[in-house]
Protein backbone atom coordinates (compact mmCIF):
# COMPACT_ATOMS: atom_id res chain seq x y z
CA UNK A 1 152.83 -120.57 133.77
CA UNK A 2 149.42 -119.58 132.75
CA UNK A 3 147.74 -120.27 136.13
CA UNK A 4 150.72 -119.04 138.50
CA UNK A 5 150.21 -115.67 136.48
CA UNK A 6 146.64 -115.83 137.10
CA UNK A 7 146.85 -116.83 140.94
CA UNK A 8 148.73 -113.91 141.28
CA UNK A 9 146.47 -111.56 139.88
CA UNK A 10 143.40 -113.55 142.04
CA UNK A 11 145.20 -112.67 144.93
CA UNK A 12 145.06 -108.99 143.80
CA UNK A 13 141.94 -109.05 142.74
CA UNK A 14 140.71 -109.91 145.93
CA UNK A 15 141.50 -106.64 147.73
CA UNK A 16 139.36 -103.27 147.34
CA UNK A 17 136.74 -104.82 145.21
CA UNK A 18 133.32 -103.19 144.75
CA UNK A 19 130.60 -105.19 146.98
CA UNK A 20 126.95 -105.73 145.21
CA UNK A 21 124.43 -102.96 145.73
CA UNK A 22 120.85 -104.44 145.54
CA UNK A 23 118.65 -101.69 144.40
CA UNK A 24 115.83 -100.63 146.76
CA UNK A 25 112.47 -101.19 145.30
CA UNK A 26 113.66 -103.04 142.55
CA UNK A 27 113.24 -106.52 141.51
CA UNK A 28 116.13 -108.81 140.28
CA UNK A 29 116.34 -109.96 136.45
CA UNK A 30 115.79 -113.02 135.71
CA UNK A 31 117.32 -114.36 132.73
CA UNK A 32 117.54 -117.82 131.27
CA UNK A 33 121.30 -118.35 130.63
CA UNK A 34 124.80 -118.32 132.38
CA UNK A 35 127.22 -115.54 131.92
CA UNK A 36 130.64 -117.64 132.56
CA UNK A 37 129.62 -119.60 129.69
CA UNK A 38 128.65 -117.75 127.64
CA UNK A 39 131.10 -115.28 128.01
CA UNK A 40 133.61 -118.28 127.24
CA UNK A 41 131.25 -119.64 124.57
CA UNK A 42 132.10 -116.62 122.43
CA UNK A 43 135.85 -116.13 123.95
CA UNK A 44 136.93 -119.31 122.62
CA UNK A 45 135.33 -119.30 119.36
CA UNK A 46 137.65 -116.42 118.88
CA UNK A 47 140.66 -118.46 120.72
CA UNK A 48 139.52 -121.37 117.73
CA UNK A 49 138.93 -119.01 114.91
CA UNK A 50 142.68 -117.32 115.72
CA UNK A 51 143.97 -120.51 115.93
CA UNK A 52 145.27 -119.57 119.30
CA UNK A 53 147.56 -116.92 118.62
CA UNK A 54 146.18 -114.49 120.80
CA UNK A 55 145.46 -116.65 123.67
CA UNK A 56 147.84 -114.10 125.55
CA UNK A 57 145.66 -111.54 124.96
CA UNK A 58 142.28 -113.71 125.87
CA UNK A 59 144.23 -114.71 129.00
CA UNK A 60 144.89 -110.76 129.62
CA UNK A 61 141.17 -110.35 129.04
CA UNK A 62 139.96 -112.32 131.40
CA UNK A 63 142.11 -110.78 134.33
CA UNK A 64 140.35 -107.46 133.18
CA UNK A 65 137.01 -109.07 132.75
CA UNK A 66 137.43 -110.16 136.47
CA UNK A 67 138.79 -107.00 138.10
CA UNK A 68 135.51 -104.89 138.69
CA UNK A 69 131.53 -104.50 137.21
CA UNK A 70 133.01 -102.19 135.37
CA UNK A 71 135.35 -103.78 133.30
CA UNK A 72 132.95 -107.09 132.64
CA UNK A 73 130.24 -104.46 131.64
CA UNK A 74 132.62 -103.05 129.03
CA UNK A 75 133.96 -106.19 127.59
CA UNK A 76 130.92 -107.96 127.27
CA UNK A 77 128.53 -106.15 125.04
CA UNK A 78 127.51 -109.59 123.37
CA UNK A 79 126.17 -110.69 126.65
CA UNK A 80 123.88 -107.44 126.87
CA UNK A 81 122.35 -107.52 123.37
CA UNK A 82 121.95 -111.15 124.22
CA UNK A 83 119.56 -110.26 127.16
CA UNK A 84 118.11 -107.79 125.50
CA UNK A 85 116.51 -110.18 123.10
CA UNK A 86 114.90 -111.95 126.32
CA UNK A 87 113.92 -108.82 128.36
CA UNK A 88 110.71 -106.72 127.58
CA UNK A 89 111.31 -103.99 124.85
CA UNK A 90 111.24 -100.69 126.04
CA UNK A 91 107.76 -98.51 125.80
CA UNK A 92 109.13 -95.76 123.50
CA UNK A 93 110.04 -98.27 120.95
CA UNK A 94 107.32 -97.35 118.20
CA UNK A 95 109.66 -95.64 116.20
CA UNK A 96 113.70 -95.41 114.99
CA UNK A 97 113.82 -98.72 115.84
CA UNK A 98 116.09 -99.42 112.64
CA UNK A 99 118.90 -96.13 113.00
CA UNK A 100 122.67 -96.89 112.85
CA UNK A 101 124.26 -97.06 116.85
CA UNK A 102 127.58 -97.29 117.46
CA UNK A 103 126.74 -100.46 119.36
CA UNK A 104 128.81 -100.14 122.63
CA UNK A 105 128.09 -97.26 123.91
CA UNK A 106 130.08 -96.56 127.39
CA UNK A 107 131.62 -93.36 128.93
CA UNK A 108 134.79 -93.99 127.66
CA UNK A 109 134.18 -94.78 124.65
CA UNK A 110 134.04 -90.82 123.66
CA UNK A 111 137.32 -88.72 123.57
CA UNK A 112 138.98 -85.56 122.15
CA UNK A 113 140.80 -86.21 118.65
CA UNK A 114 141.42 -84.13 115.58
CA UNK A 115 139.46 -83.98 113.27
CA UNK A 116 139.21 -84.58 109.50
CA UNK A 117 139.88 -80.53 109.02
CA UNK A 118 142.74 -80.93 111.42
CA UNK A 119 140.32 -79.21 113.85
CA UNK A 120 140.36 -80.71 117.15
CA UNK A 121 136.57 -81.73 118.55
CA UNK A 122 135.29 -84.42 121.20
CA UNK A 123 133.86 -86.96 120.00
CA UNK A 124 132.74 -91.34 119.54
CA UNK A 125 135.78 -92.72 119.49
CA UNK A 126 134.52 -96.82 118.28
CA UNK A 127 132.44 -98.08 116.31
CA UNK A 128 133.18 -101.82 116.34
CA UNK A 129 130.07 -102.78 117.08
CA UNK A 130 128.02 -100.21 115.04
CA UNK A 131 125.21 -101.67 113.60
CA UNK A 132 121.25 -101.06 112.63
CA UNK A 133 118.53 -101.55 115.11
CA UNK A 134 116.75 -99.59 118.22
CA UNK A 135 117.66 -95.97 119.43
CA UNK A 136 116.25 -97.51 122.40
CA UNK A 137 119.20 -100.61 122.79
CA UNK A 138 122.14 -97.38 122.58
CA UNK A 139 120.38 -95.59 125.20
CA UNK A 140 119.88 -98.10 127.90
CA UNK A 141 123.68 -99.72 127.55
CA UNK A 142 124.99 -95.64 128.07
CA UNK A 143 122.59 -95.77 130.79
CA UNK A 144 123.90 -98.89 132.22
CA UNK A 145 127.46 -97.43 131.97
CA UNK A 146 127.19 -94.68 133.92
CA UNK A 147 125.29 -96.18 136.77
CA UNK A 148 128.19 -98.65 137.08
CA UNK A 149 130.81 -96.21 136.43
CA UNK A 150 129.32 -93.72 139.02
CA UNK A 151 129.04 -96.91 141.37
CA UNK A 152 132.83 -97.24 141.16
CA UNK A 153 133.72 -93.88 141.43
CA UNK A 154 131.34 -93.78 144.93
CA UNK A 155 128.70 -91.48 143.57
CA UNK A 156 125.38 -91.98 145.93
CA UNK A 157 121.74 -93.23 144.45
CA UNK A 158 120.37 -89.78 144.47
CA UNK A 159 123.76 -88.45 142.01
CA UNK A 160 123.09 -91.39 139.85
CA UNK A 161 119.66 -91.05 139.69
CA UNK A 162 119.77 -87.04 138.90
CA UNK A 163 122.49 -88.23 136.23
CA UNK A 164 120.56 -90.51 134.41
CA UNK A 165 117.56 -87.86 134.32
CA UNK A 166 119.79 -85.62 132.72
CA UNK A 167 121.22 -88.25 130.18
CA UNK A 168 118.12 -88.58 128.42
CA UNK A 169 116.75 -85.52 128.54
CA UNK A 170 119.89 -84.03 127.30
CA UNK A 171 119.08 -86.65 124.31
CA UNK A 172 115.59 -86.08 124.09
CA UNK A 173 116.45 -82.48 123.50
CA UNK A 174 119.24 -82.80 120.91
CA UNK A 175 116.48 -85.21 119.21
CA UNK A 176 114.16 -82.59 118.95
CA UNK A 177 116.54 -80.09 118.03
CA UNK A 178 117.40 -82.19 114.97
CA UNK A 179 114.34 -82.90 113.70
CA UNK A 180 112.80 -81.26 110.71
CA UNK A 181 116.24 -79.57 109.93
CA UNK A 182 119.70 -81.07 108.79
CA UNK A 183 121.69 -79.49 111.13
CA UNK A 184 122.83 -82.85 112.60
CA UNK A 185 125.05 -83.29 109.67
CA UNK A 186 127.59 -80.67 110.68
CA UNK A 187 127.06 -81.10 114.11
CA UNK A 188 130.42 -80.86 116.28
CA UNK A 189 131.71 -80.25 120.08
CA UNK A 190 135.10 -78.26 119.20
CA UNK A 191 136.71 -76.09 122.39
CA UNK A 192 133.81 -73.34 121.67
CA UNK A 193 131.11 -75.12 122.03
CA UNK A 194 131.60 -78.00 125.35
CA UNK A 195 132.26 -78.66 128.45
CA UNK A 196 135.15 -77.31 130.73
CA UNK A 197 136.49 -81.40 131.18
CA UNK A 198 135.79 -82.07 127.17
CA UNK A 199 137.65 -79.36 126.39
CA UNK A 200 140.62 -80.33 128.23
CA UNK A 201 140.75 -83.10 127.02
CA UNK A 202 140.48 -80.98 123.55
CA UNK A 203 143.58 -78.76 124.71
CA UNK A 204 145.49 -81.86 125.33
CA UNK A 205 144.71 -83.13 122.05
CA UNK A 206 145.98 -79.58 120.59
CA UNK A 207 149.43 -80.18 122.51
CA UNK A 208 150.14 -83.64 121.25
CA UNK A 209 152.56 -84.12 118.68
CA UNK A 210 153.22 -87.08 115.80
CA UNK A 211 156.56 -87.37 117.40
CA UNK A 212 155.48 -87.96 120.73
CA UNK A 213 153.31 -91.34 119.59
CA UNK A 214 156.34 -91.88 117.14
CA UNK A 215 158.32 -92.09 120.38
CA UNK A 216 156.23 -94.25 122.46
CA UNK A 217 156.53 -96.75 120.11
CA UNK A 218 159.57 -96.68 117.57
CA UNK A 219 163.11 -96.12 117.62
CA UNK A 220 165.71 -95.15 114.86
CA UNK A 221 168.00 -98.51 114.02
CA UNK A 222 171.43 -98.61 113.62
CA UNK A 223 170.62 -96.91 109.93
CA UNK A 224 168.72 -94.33 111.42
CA UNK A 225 165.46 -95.13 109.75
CA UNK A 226 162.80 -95.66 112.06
CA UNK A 227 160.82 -98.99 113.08
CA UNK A 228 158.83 -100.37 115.68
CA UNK A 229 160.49 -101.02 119.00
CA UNK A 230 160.35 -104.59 119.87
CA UNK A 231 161.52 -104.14 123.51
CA UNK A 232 158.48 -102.49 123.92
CA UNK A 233 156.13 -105.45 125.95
CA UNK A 234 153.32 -104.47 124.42
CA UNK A 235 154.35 -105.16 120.62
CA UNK A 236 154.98 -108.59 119.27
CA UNK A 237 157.13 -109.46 115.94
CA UNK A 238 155.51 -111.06 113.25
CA UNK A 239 156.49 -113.46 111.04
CA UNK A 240 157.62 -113.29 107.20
CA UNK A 241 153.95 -113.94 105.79
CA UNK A 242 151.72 -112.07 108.46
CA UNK A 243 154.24 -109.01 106.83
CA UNK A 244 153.24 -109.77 103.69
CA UNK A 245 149.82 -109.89 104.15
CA UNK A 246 149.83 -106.48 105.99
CA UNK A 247 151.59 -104.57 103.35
CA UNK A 248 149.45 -105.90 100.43
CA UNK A 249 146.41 -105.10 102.77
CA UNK A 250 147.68 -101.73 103.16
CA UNK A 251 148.00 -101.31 99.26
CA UNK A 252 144.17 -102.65 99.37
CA UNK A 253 143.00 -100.82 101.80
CA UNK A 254 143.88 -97.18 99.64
CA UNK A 255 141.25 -98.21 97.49
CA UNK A 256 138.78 -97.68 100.66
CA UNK A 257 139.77 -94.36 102.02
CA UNK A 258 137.54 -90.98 101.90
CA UNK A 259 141.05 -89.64 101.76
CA UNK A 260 143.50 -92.42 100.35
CA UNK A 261 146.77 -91.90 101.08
CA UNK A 262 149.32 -91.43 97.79
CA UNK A 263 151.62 -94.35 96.76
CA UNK A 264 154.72 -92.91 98.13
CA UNK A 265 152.67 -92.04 101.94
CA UNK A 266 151.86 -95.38 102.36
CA UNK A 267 155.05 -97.37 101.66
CA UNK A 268 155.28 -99.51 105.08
CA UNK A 269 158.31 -99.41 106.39
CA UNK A 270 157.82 -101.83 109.47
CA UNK A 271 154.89 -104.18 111.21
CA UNK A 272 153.91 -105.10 114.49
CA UNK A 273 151.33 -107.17 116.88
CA UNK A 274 149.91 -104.92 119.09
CA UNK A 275 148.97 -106.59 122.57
CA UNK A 276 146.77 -105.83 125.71
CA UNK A 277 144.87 -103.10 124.08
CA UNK A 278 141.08 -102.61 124.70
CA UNK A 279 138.60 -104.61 126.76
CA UNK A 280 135.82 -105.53 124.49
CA UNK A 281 138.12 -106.55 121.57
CA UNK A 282 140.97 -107.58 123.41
CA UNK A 283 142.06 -110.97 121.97
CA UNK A 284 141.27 -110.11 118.27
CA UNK A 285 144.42 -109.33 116.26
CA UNK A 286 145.46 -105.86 116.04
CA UNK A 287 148.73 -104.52 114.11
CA UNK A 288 150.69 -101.79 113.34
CA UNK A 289 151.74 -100.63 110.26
CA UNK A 290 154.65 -97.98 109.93
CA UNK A 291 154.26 -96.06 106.72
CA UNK A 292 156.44 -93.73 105.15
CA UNK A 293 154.34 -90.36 105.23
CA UNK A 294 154.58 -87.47 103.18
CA UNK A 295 158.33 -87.31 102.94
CA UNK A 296 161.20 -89.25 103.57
CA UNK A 297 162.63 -87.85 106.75
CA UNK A 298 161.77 -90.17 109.98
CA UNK A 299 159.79 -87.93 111.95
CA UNK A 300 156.67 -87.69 110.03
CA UNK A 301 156.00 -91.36 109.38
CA UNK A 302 152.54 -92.42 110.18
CA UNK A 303 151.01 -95.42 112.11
CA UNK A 304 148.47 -97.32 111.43
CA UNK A 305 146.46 -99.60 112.94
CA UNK A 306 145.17 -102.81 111.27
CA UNK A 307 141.91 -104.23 113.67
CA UNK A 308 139.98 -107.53 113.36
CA UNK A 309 136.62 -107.38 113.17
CA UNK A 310 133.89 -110.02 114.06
CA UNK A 311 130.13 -109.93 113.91
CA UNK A 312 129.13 -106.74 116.27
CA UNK A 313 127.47 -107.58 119.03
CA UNK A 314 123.96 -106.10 118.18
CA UNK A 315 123.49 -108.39 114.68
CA UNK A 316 122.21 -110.89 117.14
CA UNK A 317 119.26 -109.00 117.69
CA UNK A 318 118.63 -107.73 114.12
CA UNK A 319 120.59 -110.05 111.58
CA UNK A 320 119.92 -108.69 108.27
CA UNK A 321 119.55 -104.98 109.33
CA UNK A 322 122.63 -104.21 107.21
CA UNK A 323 124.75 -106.19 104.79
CA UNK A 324 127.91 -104.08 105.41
CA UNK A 325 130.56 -106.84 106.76
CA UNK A 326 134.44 -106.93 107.84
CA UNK A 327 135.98 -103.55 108.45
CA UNK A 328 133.83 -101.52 106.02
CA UNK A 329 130.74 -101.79 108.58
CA UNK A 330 132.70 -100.21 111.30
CA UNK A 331 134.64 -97.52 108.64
CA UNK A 332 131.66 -96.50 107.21
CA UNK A 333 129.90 -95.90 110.86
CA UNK A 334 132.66 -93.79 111.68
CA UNK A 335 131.80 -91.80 108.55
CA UNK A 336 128.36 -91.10 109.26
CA UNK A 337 128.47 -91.50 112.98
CA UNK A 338 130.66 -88.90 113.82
CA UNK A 339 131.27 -85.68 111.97
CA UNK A 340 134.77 -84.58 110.04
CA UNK A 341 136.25 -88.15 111.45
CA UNK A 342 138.97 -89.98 110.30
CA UNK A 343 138.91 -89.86 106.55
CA UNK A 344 142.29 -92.13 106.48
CA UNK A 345 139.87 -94.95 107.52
CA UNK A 346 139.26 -97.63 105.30
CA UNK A 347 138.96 -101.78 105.45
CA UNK A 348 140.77 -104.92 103.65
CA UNK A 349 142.01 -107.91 105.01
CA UNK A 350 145.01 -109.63 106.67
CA UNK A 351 145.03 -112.98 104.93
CA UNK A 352 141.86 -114.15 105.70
CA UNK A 353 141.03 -111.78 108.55
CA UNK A 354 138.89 -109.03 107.68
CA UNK A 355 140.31 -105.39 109.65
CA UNK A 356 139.39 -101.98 110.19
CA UNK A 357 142.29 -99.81 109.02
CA UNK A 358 142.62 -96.37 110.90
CA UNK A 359 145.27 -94.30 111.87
CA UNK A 360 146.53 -94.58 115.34
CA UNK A 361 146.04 -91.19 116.14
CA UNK A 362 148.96 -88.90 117.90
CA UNK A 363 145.87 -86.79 118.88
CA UNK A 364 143.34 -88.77 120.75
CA UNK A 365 143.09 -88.16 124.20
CA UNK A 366 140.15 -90.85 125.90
CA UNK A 367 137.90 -90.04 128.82
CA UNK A 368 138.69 -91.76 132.07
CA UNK A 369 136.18 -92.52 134.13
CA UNK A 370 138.52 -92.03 137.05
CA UNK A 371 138.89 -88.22 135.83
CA UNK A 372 135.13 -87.46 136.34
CA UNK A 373 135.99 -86.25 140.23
CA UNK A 374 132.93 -83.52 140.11
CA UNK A 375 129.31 -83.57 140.00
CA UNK A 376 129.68 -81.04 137.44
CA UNK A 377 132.23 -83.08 135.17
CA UNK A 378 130.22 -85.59 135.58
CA UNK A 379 126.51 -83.19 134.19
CA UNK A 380 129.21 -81.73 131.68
CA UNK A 381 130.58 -85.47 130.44
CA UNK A 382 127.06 -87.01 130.17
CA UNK A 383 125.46 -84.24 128.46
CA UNK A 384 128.28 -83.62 125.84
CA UNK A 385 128.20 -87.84 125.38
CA UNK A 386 124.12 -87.71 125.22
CA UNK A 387 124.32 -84.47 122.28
CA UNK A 388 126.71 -86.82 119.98
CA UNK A 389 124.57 -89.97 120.29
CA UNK A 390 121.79 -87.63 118.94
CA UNK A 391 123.73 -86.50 116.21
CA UNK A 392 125.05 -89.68 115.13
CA UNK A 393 121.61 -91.15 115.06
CA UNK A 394 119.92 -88.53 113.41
CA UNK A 395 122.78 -88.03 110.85
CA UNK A 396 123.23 -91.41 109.72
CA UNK A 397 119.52 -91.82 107.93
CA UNK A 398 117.84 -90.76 104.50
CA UNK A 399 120.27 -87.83 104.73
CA UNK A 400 123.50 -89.57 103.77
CA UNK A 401 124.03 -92.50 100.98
CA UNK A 402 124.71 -95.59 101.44
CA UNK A 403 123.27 -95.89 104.84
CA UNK A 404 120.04 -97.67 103.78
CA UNK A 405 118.15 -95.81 106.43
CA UNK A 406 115.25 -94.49 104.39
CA UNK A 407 113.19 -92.40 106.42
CA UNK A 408 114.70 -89.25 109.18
CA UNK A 409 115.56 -91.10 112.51
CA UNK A 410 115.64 -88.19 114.37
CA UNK A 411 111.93 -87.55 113.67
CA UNK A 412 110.97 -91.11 113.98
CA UNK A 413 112.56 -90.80 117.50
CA UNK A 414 111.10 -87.21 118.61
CA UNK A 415 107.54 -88.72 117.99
CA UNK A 416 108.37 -92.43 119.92
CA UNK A 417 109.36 -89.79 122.67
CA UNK A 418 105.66 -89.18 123.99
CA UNK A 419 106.80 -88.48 127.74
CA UNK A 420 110.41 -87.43 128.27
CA UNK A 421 109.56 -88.35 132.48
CA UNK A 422 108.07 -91.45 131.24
CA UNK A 423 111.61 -92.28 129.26
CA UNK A 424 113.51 -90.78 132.53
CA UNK A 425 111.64 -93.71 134.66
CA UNK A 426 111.67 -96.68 132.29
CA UNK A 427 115.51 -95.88 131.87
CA UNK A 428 116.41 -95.45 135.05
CA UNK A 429 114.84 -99.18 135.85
CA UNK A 430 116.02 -100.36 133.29
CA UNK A 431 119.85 -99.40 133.78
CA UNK A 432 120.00 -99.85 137.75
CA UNK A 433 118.57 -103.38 137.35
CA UNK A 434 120.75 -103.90 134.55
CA UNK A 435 123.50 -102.92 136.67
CA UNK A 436 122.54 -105.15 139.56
CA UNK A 437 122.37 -108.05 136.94
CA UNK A 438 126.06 -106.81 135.77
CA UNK A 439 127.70 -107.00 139.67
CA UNK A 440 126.29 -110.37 140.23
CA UNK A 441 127.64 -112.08 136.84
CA UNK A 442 130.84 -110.41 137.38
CA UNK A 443 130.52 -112.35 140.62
CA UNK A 444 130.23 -115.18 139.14
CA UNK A 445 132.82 -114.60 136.89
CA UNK A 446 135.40 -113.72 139.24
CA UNK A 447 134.67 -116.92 141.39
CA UNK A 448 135.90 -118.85 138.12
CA UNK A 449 138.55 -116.81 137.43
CA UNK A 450 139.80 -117.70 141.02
CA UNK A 451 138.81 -121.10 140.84
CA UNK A 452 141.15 -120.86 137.19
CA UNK A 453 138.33 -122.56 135.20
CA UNK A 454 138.93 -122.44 131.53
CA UNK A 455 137.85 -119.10 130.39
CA UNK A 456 138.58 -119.29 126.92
């Protein structure tokens, strides 16, 4: 069944796909391993460590993995800190080269949610792979990102290339703006203060109700109390112990909150297995919890969402930058990454499996990358995207506890930044080449997708 599934898709997959676009000027990469295997390398560890029971989601992933650059970029950030470690370092690394990142940066990883102070604001919407090392590492993957994202929406050389210019010195700015003042701590993009396609997104976030998300993925049973919808295709039952563990890890997990929820909020009513959600940690377990919420009526019940969490992918490069493990390396991030976030989030484990626990939000509203239709969206998107790196960066130093950064980022950073053209040039060689390394292990990917080699 497996392969017929995937033959299908092959077929699919080979109509309308992006061609490789050498780079003028530019010499290839060479690097010293092979993607396909290491890309399964780390795929089936996680197929072994689950004990298989989300091989339907691995077998999802690799149909997305295999559908454009794109998508391979996105759910392989393990393969880029990997090459990182064997390509030269960039020039501007003298300084901030151990600030909290939220590891995989990518365009659509940033989105419009409400905030903490039930204020809605755009912001970094994962931190799964947030971790201490180089401001330098953040700034070339978000590089990378958009020259592949712009290459599948059709942008030309010359938009990419007046993009990327404006990336970093958009952050080069917001660097210098921070330094030698705390401003970074409170520092926000609410409907006042961004872009025209940020702030729709914002508006939309404003119009979307608990109900709505209560709707999508619950009904009311015969009693008329409300649980998850199991005809749903995307949610999976769970059996009799998995519940268990969920429900005590909720009761743990109160103990890890900002914000903790009180005893009667969090009484869970109903679990779930979410599937075929995300690209980088698709194939990790993921489940919903329905709890009670502030009364008992069947409308304002809350969802949460229970996440696995593995080594992120930059640890690789600096393993004993942090010793924050599980879900309470990613919950924290959040916390000092991104201002007035989600103080419901916490950690504890399923079992054995350590998780993130956050609430799945009826606010968020993602960017798309097929929304950016503009070159202005496109200036307004990377410039908004390049401002909350800053801040997150420069925050998440000396000036919060518990972050073991002892010294301000954001002025270790302004002074590595000698020559913002300098930066522009390095980057934008860096991230095109990278890019050009990206469409050609995709390649090779896809040709073992089709050939249906073992994957994971």
């Amino acid at each position: 069944m497996r392969l017929s599934t995937r033959a299908l898709a092959s077929a699919a997959l080979s109509v309308g796909l992006v061609a490789t676009v050498a780079s003028p000027g530019h010499a290839a990469i060479n690097l010293t391993r092979d993607p396909v295997a290491f890309v399964y390398a780390k795929d089936h560890a996680l197929s072994l460590l689950n004990s298989h029971a989300t091989d339907d989601d691995l077998a999802a992933r690799t149909t997305k993995l295999a559908s454009s650059p794109w998508a391979f970029f996105r759910g392989t950030s393990p393969l880029y800190y990997r090459d990182l470690g064997e390509l030269p370092a960039s020039a501007y690394a003298t300084g901030g080269n151990d600030v909290w990142i939220m590891g995989d940066a990518h365009l659509e990883n940033f989105g419009a949610d409400r905030g903490a102070d039930n204020t809605e604001q755009y912001e970094l919407t994962d931190t799964d792979d947030a971790w201490r090392g180089s401001w330098t590492w953040e700034l070339r993957r978000m590089a990378v990102s958009i020259v592949l994202a712009e290459r599948q929406q059709g942008r030309t050389t010359t938009q990419i290339t007046t993009d990327l210019n404006t990336f970093v010195a958009e952050y080069e700015q917001w660097i210098s703006n921070f330094h030698g003042n705390s401003s970074e701590l409170t520092y926000r993009l609410t409907s006042s203060g961004t872009s025209d396609y940020d702030n729709a997104l914002i508006q939309k976030a404003k119009n979307d109700t608990r109900l709505d998300l209560l709707t999508k993925w619950t009904k009311l049973n015969g009693s008329g109390v409300r649980v998850f919808d199991t005809a749903n295709t995307d949610l999976a039952t769970v059996d009799s112990t998995t519940r268990t563990n969920i429900t005590n890890a909720i009761a743990a997990y109160r103990t890890t909150a900002i914000s903790p929820f009180t005893t009667s909020e969090a009484v869970v009513k109903d679990v779930i297995r979410r599937k075929n959600a995300g690209t980088g940690s698709l194939g990790r377990f993921r489940w919903y919890a329905l709890l009670e919420g502030k009364t008992t009526a069947q409308d304002d019940d809350r969802i949460m969402e229970l996440k696995q969490e593995v080594d992120p992918a930059p640890k690789q490069l600096a393993p004993n930058a942090t010793t924050y493990t599980g879900g309470e390396r990613p919950a924290r991030a959040l916390e000092w990454l991104s201002y007035q976030s989600d103080n419901k989030a916490g950690w504890a484990s399923v079992g054995s499996v350590p998780v993130l626990v956050k609430e799945k939000s009826p606010y968020a509203e993602d960017v798309a990358i097929t929304d950016l239709t503009s070159s202005t969206i496109w200036d307004d998107t990377i410039r908004d995207d390049a401002r909350l790196l800053a801040a997150g960066q420069s925050a998440a130093d000396q000036d919060l506890a518990g972050t073991g950064v002892t010294y301000s980022a954001d002025a270790a950073i302004d002074n590595a930044i000698t020559s913002v053209s300098g930066l522009q040039s390095e980057t934008r060689t860096f991230a095109t080449d990278y890019a050009d390394q990206v469409t050609r292990d995709w390649q090779a990917y896809q040709a073992a997708y089709n050939a249906h080699q073992p994957l994971y």
